[in-house]
Each structure stands twice: as structure tokens, then as C-alpha cells.
Protein backbone atom coordinates (compact mmCIF):
# COMPACT_ATOMS: atom_id res chain seq x y z
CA UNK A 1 82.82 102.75 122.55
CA UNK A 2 80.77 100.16 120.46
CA UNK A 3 80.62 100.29 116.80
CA UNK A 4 77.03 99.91 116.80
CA UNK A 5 77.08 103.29 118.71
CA UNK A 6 78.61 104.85 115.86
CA UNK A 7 75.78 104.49 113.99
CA UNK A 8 78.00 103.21 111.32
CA UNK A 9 76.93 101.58 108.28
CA UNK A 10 76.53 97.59 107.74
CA UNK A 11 79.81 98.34 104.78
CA UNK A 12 81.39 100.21 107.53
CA UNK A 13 80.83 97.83 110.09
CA UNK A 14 82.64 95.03 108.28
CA UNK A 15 85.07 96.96 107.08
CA UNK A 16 86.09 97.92 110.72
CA UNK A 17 85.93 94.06 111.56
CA UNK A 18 88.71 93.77 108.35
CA UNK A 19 90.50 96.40 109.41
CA UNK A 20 91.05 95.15 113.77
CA UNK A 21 91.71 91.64 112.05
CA UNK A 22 95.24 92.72 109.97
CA UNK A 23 96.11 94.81 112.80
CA UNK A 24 96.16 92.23 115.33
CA UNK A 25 97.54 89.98 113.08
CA UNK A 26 100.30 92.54 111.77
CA UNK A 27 100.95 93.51 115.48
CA UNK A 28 101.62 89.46 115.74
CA UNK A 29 103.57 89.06 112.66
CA UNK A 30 106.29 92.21 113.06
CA UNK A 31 107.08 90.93 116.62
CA UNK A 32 107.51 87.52 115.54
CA UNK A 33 109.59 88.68 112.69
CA UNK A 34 111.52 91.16 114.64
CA UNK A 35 112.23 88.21 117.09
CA UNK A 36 114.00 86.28 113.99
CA UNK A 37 115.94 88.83 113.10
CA UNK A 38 119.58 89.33 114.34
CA UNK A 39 120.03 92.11 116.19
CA UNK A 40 122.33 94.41 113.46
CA UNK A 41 119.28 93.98 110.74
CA UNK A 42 118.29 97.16 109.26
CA UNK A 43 116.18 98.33 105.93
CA UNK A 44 119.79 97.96 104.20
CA UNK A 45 120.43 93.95 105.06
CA UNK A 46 116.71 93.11 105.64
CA UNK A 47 116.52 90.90 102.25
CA UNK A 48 119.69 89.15 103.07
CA UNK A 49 119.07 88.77 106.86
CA UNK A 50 115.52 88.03 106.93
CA UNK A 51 114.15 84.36 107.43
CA UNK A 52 112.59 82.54 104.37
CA UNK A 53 109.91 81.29 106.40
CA UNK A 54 108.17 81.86 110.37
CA UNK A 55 106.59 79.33 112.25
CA UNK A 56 103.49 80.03 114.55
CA UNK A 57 100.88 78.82 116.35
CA UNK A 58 98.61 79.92 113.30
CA UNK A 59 100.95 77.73 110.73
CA UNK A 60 103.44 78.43 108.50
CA UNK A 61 104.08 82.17 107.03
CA UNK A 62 106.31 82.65 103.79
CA UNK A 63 108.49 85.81 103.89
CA UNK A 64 109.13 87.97 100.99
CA UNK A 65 110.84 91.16 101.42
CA UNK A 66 110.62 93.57 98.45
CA UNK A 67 110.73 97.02 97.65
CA UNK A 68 109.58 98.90 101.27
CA UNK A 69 107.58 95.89 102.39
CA UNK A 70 107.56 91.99 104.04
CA UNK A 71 105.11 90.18 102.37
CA UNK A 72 103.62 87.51 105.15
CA UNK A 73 101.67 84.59 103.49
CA UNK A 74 100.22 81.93 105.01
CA UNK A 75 100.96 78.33 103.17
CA UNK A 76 97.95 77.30 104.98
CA UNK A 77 95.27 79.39 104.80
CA UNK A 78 96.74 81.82 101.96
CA UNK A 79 96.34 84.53 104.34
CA UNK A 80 98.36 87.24 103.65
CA UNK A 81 99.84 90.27 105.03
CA UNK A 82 102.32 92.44 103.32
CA UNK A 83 103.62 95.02 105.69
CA UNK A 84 105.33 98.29 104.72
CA UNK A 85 108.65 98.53 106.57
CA UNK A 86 108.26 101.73 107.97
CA UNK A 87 105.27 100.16 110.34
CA UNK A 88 107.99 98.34 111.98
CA UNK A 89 107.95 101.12 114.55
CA UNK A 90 103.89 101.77 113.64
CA UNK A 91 102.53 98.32 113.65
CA UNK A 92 99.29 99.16 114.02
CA UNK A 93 99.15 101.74 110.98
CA UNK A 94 97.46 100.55 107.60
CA UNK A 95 96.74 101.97 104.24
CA UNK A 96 94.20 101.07 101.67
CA UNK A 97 96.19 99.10 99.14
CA UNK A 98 98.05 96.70 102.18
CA UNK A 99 93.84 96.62 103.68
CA UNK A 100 92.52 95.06 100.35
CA UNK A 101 94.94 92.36 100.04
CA UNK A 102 94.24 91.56 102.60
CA UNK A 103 90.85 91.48 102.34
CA UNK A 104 91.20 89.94 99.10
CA UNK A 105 93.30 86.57 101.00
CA UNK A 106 90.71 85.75 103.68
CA UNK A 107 87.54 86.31 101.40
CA UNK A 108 85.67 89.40 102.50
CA UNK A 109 83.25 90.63 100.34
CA UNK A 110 84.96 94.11 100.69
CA UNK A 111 87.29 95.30 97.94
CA UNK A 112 87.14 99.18 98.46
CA UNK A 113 88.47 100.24 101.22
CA UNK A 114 89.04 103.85 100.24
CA UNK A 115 85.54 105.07 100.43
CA UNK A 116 85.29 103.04 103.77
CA UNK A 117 88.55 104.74 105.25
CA UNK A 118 87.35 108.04 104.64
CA UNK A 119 83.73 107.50 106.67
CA UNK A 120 85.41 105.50 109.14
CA UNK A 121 87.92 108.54 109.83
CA UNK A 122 85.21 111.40 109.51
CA UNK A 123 83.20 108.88 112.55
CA UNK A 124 86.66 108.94 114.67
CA UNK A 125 87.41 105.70 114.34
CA UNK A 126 90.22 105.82 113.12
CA UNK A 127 92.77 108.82 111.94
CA UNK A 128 95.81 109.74 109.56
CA UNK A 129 99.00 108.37 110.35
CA UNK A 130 100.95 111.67 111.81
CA UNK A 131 103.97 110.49 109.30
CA UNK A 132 103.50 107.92 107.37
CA UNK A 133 101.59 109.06 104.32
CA UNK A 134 98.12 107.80 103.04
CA UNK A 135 98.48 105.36 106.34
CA UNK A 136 95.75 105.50 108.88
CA UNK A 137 95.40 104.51 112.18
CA UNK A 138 92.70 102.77 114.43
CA UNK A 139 91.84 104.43 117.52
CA UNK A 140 91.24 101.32 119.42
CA UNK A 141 89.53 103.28 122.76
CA UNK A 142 86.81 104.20 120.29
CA UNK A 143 85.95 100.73 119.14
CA UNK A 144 86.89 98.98 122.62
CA UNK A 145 88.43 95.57 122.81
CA UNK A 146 91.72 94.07 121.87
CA UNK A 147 91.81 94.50 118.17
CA UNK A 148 91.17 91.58 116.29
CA UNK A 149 90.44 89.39 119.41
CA UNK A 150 87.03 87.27 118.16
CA UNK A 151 86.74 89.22 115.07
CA UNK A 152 85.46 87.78 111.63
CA UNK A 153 86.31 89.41 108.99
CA UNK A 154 84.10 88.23 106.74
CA UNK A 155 80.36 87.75 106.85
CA UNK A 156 80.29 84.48 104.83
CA UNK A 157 78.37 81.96 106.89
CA UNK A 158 80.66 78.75 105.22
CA UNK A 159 83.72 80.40 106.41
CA UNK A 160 85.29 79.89 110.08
């Protein structure tokens, strides 16, 4: 279904376009990084085992594993995604915090996503994780489309 059939707000609107960009680019990221990784890395020897640094076709990320997360940042671009550990197996799950940063590196003119999250999952757009708490979900067959593919995420007219 289209977003514009949601009847979902201009706020909303953008912050669905935010929210199919870090998905498709945390999809990316975790397989790339799970790719890196030797095969006996776990949550236990991820700091010691996990690459400094990841080379794609959309530059240069910096890795920095803390706490229950793998901070992704872009030299480039200063992009960043920070990924909580447990979405290793639920790539495509978010929360609000991890959406803001986000949001925050590539310039939107979002920073609440909370509000947002709660519309956007009363629409059906997207849902509560089923185990990962305060994580949603996007139902992709709602909004159509391969997340992220052609998205901007922000509305500023200077910015590519």
C-alpha cells in the first residue's frame, strides 16, 4: 500500500521515509558485519573479535562495539547507525533512541520519533517487536517497495 493512502501526516510521512532509510541501511550493515566476523564470534568475544573498521561501496564505516550495541559511523558522510545486538537476528527492528541518531547524522528535521512511532503503529505501518522491548517493526507490505530503495530522508532541498 502507498503511504499517501494512509492518509498519514506530512511529520508522519517523513518520518516513515527516516525510518525505511536505517532499515535498509542496518539490513546492509549487520550482513556486512556478520560477513567480517569469524565464525565462533558471539555477544561474549564481539569487542575483541570485531573489525575496527568495514569497507563498502558507500565508504568507510568505523565500528564501535559497546554495551549491547555496534555503533556504525560513516568517516565520510558522518552517517551513523548504532545497532543493538540483539537485532542481529531482527535486523529490521528499530527503537526510538537508535531512530533519532540517526536522524540526527543525516540531517532530518525530525528529532521526535516517539510521538511519530506511536501514529505510525496505530495506522499499521509498523508494529511492536514480539520480543525485543520498546523495538518496533516496519511492516514493509503496507508501505510497498524495498525499504529504503530511493528514499530521502530528509526534505532539505541542498541535501542529496
Amino acid at each position: 500500500m502507498n503511504p499517501s493512502k494512509l492518509s498519514l501526516s506530512d511529520t508522519d510521512v517523513i518520518g516513515l521515509k527516516v525510518i525505511k532509510a536505517l532499515v535498509h541501511k542496518q539490513r546492509f550493515l549487520v550482513r556486512e558485519f556478520r560477513a567480517a566476523l569469524s565464525e565462533d564470534a558471539n555477544q561474549l568475544t564481539l569487542r575483541r573479535l570485531a573489525p575496527k573498521n568495514l569497507s563498502t561501496l558507500d565508504g568507510t564505516w568505523a565500528i564501535g562495539v559497546h554495551g549491547v550495541g555496534v555503533r556504525f559511523a560513516n568517516t565520510k558522510s558522518k552517517e551513523v547507525v548504532d545497532v543493538h545486538v540483539g537485532l542481529f537476528d531482527a535486523d529490521s527492528a528499530f527503537d526510538a533512541w537508535r531512530l533519532e541518531e540517526y536522524a540526527q547524522s543525516i540531517h532530518s528535521e525530525l528529532d521526535n520519533f516517539e510521538p511519530i512511532l506511536e501514529r505510525l503503529a496505530a495506522k499499521g505501518v509498523i508494529r511492536r517487536h514480539e520480543s525485543l522491548a520498546n523495538h518496533y517493526e516496519l511492516l514493509e507490505a503496507k508501505v510497498g517497495g524495498e525499504e529504503g530503495k530511493g528514499v530521502r530522508a530528509t526534505t532539505d532541498p541542498n541535501r542529496p
